[in-house]
N, C-alpha and C. Protein backbone atom coordinates (compact mmCIF):
# COMPACT_ATOMS: atom_id res chain seq x y z
N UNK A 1 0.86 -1.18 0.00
CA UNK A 1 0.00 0.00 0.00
C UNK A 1 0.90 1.23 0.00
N UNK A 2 0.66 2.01 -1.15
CA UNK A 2 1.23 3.22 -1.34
C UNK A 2 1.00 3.94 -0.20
N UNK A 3 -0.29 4.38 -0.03
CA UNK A 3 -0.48 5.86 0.87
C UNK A 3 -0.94 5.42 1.76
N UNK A 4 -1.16 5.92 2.74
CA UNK A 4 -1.04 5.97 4.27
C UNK A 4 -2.75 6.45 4.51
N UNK A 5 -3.29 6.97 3.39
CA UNK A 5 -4.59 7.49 3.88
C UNK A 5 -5.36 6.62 4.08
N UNK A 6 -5.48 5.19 3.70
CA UNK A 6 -6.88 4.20 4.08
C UNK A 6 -6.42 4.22 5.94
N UNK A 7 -5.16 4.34 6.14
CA UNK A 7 -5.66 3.82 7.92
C UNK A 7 -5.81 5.33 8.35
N UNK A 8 -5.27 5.95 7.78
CA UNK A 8 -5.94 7.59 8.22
C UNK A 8 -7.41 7.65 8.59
N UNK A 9 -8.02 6.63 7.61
CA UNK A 9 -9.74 6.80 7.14
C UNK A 9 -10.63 5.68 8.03
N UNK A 10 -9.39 4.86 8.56
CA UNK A 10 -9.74 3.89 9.27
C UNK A 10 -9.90 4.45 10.62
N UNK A 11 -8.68 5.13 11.05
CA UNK A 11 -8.42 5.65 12.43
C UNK A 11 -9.48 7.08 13.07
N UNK A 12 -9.75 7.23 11.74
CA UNK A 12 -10.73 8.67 11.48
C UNK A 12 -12.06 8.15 12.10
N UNK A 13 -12.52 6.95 11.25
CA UNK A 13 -13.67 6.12 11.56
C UNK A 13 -14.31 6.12 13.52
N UNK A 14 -12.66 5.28 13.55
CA UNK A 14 -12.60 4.61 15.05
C UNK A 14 -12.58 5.98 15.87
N UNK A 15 -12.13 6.87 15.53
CA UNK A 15 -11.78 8.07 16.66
C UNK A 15 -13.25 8.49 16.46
N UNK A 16 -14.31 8.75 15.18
CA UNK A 16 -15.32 9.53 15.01
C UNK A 16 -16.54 8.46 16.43
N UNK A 17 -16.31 7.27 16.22
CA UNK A 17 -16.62 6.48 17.58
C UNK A 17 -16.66 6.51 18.40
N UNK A 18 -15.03 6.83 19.19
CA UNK A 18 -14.34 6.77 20.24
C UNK A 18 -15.18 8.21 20.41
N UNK A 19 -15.13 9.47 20.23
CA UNK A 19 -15.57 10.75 20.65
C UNK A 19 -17.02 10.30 21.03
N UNK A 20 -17.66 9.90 19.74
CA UNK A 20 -19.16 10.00 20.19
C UNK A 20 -19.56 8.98 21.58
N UNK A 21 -18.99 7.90 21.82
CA UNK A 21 -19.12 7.03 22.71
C UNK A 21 -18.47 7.57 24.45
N UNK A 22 -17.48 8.37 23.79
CA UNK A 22 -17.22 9.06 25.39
C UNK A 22 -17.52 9.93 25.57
N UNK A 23 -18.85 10.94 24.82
CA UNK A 23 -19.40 11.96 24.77
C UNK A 23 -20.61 11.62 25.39
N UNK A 24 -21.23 9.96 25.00
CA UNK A 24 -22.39 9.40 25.70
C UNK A 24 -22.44 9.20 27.06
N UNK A 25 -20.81 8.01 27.11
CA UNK A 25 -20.62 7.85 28.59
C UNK A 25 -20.46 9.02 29.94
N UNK A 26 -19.78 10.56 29.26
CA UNK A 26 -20.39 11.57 30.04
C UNK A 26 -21.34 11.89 30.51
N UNK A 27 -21.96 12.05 29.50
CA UNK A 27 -23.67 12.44 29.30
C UNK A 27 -24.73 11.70 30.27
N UNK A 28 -24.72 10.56 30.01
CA UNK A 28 -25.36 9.46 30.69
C UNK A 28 -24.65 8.93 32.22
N UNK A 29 -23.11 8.21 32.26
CA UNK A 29 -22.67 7.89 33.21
C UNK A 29 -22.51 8.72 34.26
N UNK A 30 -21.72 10.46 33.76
CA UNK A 30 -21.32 11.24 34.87
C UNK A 30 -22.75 12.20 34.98
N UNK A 31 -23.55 12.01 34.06
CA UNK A 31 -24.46 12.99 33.93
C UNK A 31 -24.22 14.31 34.11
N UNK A 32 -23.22 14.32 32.86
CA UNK A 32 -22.53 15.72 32.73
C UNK A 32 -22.87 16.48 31.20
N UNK A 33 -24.26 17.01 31.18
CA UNK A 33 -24.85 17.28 29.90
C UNK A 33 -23.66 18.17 29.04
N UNK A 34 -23.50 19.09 30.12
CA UNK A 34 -22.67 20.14 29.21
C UNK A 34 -21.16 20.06 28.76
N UNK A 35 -20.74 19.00 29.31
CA UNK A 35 -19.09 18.71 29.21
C UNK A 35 -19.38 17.24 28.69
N UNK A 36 -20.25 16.88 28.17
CA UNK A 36 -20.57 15.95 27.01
C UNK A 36 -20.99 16.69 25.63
N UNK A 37 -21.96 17.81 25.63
CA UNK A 37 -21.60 18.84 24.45
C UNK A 37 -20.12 19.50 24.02
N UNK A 38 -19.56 19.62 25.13
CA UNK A 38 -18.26 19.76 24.74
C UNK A 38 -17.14 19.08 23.81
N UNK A 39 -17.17 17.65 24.06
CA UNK A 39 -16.72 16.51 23.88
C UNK A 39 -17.37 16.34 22.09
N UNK A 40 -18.65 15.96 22.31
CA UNK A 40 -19.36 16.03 21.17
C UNK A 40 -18.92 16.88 19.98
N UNK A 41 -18.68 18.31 20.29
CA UNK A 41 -18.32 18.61 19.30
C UNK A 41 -17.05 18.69 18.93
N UNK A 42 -16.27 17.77 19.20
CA UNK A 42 -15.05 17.42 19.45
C UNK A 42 -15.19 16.60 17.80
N UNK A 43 -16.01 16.11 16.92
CA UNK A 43 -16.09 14.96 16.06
C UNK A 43 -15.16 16.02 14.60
N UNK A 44 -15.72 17.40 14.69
CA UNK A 44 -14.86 18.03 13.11
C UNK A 44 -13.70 17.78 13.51
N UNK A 45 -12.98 17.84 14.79
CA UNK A 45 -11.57 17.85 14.67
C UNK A 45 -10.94 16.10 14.30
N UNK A 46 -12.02 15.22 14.31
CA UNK A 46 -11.52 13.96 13.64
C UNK A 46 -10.96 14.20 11.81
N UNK A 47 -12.39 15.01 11.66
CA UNK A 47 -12.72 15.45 10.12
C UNK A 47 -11.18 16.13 9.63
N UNK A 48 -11.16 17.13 10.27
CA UNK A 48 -9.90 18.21 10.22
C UNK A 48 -7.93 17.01 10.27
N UNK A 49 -8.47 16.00 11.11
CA UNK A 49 -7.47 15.28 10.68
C UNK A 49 -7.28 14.53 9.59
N UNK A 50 -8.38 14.14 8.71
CA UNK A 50 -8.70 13.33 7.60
C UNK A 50 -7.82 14.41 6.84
N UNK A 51 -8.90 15.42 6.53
CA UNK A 51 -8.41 16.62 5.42
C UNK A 51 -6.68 16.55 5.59
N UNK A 52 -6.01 17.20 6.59
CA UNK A 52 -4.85 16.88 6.74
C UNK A 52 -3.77 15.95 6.24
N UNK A 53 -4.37 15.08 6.44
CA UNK A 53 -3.89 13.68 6.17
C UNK A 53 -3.46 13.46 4.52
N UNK A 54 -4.77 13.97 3.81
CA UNK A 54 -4.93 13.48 2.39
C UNK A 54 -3.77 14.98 1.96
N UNK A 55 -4.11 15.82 2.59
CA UNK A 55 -3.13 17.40 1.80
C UNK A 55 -1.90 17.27 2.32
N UNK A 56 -1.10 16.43 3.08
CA UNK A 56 0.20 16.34 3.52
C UNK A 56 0.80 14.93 2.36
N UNK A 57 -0.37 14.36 2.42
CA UNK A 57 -0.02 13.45 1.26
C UNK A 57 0.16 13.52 -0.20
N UNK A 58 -0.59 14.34 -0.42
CA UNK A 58 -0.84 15.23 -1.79
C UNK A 58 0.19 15.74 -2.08
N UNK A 59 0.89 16.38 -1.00
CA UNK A 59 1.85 17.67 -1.15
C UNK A 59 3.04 16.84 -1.07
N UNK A 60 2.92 16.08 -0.55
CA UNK A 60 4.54 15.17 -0.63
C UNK A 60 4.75 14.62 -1.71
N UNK A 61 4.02 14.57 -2.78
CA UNK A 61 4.23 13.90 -3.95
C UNK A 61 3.48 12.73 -4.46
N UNK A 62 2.77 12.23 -3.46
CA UNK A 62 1.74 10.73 -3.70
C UNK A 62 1.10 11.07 -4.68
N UNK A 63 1.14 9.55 -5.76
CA UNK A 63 0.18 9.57 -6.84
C UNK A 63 -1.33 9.23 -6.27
N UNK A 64 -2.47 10.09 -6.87
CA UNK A 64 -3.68 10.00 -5.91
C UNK A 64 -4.14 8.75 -6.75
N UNK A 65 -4.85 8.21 -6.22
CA UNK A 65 -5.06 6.84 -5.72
C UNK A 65 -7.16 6.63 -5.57
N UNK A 66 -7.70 5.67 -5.54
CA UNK A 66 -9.27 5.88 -5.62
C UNK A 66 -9.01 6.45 -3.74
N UNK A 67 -8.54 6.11 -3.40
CA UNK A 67 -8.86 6.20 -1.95
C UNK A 67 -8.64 7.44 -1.33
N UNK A 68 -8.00 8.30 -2.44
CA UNK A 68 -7.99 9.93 -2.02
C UNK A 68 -9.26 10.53 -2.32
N UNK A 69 -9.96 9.93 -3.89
CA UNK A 69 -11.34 10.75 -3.70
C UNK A 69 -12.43 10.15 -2.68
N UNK A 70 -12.13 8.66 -2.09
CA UNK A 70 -13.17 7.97 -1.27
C UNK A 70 -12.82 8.80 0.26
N UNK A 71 -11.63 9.41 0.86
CA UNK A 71 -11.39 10.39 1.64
C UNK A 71 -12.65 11.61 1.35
N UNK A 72 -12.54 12.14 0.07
CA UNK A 72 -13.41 12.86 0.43
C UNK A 72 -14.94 12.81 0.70
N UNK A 73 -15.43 11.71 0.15
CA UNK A 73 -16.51 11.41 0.44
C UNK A 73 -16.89 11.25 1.98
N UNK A 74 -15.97 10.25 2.54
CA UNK A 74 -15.84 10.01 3.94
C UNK A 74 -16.07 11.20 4.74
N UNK A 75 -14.96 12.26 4.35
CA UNK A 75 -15.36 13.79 4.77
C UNK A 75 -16.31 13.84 4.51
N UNK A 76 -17.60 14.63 3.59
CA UNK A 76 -18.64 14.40 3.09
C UNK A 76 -19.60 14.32 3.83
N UNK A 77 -19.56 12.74 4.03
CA UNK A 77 -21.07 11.60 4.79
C UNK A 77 -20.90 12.15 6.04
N UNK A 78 -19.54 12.34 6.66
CA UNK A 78 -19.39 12.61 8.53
C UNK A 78 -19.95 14.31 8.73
N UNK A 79 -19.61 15.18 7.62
CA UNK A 79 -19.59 16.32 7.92
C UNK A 79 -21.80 16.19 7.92
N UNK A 80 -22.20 15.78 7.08
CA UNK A 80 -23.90 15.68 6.73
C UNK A 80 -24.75 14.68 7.14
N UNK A 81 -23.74 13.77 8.02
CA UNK A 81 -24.50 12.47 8.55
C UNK A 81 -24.47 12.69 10.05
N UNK A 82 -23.12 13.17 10.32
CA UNK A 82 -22.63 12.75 11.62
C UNK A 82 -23.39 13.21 12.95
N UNK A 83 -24.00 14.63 12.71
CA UNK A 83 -24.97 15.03 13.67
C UNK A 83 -26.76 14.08 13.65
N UNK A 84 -26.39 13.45 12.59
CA UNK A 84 -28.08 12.45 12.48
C UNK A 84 -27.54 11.19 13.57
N UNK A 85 -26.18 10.66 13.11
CA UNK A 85 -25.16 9.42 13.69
C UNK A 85 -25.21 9.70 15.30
N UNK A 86 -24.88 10.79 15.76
CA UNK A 86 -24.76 11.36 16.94
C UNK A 86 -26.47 11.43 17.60
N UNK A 87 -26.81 11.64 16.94
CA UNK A 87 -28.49 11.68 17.77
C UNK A 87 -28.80 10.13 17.67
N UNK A 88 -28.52 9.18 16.68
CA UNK A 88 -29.22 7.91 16.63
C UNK A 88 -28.08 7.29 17.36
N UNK A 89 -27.09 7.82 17.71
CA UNK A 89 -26.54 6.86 18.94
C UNK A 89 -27.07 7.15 20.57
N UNK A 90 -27.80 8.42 20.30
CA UNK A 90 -27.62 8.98 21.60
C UNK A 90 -29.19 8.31 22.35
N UNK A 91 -30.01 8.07 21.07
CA UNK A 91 -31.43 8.28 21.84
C UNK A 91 -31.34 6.38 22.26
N UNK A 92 -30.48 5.56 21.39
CA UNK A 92 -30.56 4.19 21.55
C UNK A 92 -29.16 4.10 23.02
N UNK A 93 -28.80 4.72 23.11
CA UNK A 93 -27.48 5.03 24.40
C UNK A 93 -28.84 5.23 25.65
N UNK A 94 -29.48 6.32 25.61
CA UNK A 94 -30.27 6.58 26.37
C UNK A 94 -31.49 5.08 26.98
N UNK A 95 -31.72 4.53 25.97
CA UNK A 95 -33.17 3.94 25.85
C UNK A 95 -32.29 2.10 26.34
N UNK A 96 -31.12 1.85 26.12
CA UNK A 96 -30.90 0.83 26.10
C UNK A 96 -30.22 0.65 27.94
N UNK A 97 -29.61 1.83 27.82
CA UNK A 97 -28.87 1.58 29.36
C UNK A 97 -28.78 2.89 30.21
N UNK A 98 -30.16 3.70 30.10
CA UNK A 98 -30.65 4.41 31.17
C UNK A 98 -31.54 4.75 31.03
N UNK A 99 -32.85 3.89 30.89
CA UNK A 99 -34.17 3.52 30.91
C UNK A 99 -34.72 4.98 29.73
N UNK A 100 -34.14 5.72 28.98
CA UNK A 100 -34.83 6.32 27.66
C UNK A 100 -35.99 5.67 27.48
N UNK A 101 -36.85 6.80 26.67
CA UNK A 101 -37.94 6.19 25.77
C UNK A 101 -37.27 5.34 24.73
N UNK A 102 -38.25 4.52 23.95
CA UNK A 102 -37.91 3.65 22.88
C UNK A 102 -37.37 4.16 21.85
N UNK A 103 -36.59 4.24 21.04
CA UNK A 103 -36.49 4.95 19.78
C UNK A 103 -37.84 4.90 18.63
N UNK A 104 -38.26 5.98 18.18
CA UNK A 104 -39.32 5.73 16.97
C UNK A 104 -38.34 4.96 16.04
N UNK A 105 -39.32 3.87 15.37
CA UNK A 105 -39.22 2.92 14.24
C UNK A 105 -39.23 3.83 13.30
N UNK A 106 -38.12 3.59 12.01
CA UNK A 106 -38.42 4.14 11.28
C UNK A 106 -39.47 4.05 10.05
N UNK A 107 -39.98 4.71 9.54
CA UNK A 107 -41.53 4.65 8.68
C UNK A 107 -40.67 3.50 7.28
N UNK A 108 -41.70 2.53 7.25
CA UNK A 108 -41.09 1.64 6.26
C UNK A 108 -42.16 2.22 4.48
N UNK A 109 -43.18 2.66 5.34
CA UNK A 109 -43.83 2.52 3.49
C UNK A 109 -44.78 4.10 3.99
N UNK A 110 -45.54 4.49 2.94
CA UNK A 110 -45.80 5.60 2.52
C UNK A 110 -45.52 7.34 2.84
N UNK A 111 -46.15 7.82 2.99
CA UNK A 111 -45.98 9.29 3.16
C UNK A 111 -44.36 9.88 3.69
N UNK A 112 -44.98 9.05 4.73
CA UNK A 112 -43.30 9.46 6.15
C UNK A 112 -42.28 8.72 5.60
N UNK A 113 -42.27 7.79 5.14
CA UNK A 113 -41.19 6.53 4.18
C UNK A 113 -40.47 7.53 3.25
N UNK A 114 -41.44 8.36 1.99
CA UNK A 114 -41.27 9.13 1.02
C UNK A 114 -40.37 10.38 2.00
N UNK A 115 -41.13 10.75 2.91
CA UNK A 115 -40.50 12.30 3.60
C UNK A 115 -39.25 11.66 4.11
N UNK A 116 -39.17 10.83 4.35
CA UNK A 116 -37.88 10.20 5.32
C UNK A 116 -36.48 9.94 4.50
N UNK A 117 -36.69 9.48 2.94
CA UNK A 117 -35.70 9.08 2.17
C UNK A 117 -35.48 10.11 1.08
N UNK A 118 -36.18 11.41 1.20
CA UNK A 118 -36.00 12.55 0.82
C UNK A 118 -34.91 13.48 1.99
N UNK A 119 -34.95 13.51 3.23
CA UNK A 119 -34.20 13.98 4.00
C UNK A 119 -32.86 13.49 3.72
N UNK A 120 -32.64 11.56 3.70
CA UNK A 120 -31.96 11.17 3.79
C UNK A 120 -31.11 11.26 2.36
N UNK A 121 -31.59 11.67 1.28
CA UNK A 121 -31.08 12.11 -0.23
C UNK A 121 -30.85 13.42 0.09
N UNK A 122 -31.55 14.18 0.65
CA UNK A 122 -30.90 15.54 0.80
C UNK A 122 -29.59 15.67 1.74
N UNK A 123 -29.98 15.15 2.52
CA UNK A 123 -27.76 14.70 3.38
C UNK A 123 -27.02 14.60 2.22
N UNK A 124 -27.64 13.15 1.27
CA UNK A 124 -26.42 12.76 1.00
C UNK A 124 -25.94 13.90 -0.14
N UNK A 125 -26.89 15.10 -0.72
CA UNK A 125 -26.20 16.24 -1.81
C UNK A 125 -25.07 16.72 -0.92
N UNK A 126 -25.82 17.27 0.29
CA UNK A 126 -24.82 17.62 1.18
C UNK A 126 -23.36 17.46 1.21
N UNK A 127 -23.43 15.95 1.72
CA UNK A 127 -21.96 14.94 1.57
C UNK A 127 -21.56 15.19 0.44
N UNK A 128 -22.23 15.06 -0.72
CA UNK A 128 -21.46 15.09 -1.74
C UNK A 128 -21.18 16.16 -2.12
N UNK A 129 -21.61 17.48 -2.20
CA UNK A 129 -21.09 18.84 -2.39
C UNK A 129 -19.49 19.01 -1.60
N UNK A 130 -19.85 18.86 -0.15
CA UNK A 130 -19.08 19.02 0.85
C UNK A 130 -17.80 18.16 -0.08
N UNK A 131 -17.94 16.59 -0.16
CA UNK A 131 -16.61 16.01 -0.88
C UNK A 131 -16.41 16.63 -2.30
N UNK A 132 -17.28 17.29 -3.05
CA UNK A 132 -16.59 17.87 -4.17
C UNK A 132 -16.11 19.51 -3.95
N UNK A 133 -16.24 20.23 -2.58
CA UNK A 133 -15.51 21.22 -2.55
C UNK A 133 -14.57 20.74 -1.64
N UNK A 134 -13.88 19.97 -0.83
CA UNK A 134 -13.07 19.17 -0.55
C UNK A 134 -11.80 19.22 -1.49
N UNK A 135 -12.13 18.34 -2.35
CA UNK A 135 -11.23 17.91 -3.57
C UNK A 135 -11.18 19.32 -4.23
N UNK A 136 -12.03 19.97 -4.41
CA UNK A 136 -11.51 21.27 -5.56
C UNK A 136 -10.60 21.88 -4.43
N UNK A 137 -10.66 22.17 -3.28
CA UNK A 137 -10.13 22.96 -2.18
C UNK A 137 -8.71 22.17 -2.07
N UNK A 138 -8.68 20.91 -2.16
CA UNK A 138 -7.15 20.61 -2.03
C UNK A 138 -6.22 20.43 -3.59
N UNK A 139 -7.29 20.24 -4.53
CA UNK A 139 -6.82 20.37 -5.85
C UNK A 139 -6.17 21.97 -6.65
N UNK A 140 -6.47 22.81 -5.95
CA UNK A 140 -6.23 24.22 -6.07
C UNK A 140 -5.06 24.85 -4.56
N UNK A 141 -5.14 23.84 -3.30
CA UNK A 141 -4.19 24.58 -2.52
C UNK A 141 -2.37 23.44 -2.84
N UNK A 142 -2.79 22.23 -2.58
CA UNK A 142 -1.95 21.33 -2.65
C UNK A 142 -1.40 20.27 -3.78
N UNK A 143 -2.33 20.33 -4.79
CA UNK A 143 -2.25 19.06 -5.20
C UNK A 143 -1.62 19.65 -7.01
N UNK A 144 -0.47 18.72 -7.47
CA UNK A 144 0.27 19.77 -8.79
C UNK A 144 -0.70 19.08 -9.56
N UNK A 145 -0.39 19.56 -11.17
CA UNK A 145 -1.62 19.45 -11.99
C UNK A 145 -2.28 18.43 -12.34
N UNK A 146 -1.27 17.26 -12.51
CA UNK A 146 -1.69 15.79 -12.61
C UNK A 146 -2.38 15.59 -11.58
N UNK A 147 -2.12 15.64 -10.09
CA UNK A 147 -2.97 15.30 -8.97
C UNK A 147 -4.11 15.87 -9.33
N UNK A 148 -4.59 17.25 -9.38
CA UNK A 148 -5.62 18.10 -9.28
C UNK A 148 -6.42 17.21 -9.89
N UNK A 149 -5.82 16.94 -11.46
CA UNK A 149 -6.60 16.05 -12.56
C UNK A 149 -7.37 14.93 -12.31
N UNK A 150 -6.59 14.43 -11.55
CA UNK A 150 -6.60 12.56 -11.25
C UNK A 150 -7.69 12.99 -9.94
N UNK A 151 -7.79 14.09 -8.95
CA UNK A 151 -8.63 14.33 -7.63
C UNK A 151 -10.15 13.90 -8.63
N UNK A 152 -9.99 14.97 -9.73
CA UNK A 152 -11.65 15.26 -10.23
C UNK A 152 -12.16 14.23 -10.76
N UNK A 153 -11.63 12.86 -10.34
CA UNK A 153 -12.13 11.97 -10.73
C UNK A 153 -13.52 11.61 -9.72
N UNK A 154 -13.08 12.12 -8.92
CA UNK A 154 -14.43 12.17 -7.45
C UNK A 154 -15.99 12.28 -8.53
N UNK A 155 -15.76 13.31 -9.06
CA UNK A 155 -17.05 13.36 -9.85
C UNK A 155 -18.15 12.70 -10.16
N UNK A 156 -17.75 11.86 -11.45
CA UNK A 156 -18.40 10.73 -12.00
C UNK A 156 -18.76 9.77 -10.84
N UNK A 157 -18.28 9.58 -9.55
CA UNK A 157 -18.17 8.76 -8.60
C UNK A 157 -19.39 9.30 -7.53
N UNK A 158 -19.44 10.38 -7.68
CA UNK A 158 -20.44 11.22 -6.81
C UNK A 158 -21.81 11.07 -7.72
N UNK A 159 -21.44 11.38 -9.01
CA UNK A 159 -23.13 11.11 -9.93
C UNK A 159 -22.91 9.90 -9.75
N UNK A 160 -22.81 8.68 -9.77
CA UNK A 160 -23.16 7.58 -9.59
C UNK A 160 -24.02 7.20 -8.45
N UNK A 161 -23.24 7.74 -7.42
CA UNK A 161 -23.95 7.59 -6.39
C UNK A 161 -25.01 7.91 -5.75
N UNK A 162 -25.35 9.34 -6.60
CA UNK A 162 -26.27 10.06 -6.32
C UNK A 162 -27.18 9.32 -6.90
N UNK A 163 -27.10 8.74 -8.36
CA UNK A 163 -27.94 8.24 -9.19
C UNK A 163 -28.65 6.86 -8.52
N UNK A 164 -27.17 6.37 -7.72
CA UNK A 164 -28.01 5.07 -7.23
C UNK A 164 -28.99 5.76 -5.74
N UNK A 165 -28.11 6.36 -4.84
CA UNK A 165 -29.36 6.96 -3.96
C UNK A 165 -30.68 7.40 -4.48
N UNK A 166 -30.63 8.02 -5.09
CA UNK A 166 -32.18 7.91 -5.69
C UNK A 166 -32.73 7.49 -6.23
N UNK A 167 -32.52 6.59 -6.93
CA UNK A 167 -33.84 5.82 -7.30
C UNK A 167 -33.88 4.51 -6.70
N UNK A 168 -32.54 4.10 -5.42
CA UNK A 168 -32.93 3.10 -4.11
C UNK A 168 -33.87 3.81 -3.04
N UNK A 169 -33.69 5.36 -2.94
CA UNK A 169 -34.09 6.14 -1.89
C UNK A 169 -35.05 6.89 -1.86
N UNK A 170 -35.68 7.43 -2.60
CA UNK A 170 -36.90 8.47 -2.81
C UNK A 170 -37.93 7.90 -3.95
N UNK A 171 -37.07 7.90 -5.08
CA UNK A 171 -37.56 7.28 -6.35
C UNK A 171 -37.92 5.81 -5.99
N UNK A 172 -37.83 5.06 -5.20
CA UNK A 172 -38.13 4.11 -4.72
C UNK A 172 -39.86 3.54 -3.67
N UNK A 173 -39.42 4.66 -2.89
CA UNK A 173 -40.35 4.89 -1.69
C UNK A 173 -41.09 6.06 -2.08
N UNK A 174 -41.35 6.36 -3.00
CA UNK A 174 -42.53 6.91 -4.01
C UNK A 174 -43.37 6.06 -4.65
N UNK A 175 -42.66 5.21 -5.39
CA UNK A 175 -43.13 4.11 -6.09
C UNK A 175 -43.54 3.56 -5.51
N UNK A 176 -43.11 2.99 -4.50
CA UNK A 176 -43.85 1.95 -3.09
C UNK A 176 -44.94 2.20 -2.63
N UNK A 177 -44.82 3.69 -2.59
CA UNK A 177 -45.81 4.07 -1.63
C UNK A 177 -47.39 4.59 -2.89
N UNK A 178 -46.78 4.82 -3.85
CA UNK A 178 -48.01 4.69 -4.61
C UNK A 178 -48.68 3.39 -5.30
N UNK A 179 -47.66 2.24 -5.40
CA UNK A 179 -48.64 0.85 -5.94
C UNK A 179 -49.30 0.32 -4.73
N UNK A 180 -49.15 0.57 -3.56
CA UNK A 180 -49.51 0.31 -2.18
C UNK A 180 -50.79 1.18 -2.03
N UNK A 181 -51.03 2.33 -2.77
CA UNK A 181 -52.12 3.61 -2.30
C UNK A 181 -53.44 2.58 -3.14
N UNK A 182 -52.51 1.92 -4.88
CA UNK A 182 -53.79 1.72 -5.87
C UNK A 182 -54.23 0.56 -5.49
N UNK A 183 -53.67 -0.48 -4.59
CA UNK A 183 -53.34 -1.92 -4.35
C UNK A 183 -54.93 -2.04 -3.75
């Protein structure tokens, strides 16, 4: 393995964990609301090490690699997911081992199904904006022209994805929810 960024992305992962899980055990164990918000927002500076990671690599000369534009995605999903990640750990943290309410189920078929996988397509533009100003942002500070080139490969990788999120995700649970309305 050339570059060093998959355990960057690995360690990024485990630390984005490690914060949220000892942000809970505050919260809950010491019942320390506000020095668990503290902690909590402790998760960009995981992010801020990713970014790092990939522009020290960039700049040293590494040929970019799929796993520099899958960095940015990673950035991306954490920067537009991670506060949804952080609440759906927190209310099942709460409910499992200090008597919380139940978590709401999530809506499997019509209306709320449709509203639900529309939110969840709207994150993911998010993520993906966020990873394509990412890559233009390190393709323009760090990265020489071949890199820059080889970054914007993120692109095509982002319409794909988008393409498959929606019509697994909205375009889906539309459809569902209307042969289910005529049924």
């Amino acid at each position: 393995m050339e570059s060093p960024v998959l355990l960057v992305i690995i360690g990024c992962e485990i630390g984005f964990w490690v914060v949220v899980f000892a942000g809970l055990a505050v919260r809950y164990g010491l019942r320390a609301p506000r020095a668990s918000t503290i902690i909590l927002r402790m998760v960009p500076v995981v992010d801020l090490v990713l970014l790092v990671a990939v522009a020290l690599d960039l700049h040293s000369g590494a040929t970019v690699e799929q796993i520099h534009r899958i960095a940015g995605i990673y950035l991306g999903v954490t920067v537009a997911f991670g506060h949804s990640m952080i609440r759906w750990a927190d209310v099942r943290c709460a409910h499992w081992f200090f008597d919380g309410p139940a978590p709401t189920p999530r809506p499997k078929r019509g209306p709320e199904a449709v509203r639900n996988e529309i939110v969840g397509f709207g994150r993911w533009l998010l993520a993906a904006g966020v990873a394509g100003i990412a890559v233009l942002g390190l393709a323009v500070t760090v990265a020489d022209t071949d890199q820059a080139h080889d970054l914007y490969g993120i692109f095509p990788l982002l319409g794909i994805i988008t393409a498959i999120w929606f019509a697994t995700g909205p375009a889906w649970a539309w459809f569902d929810q209307g042969s289910r309305v005529r049924s």
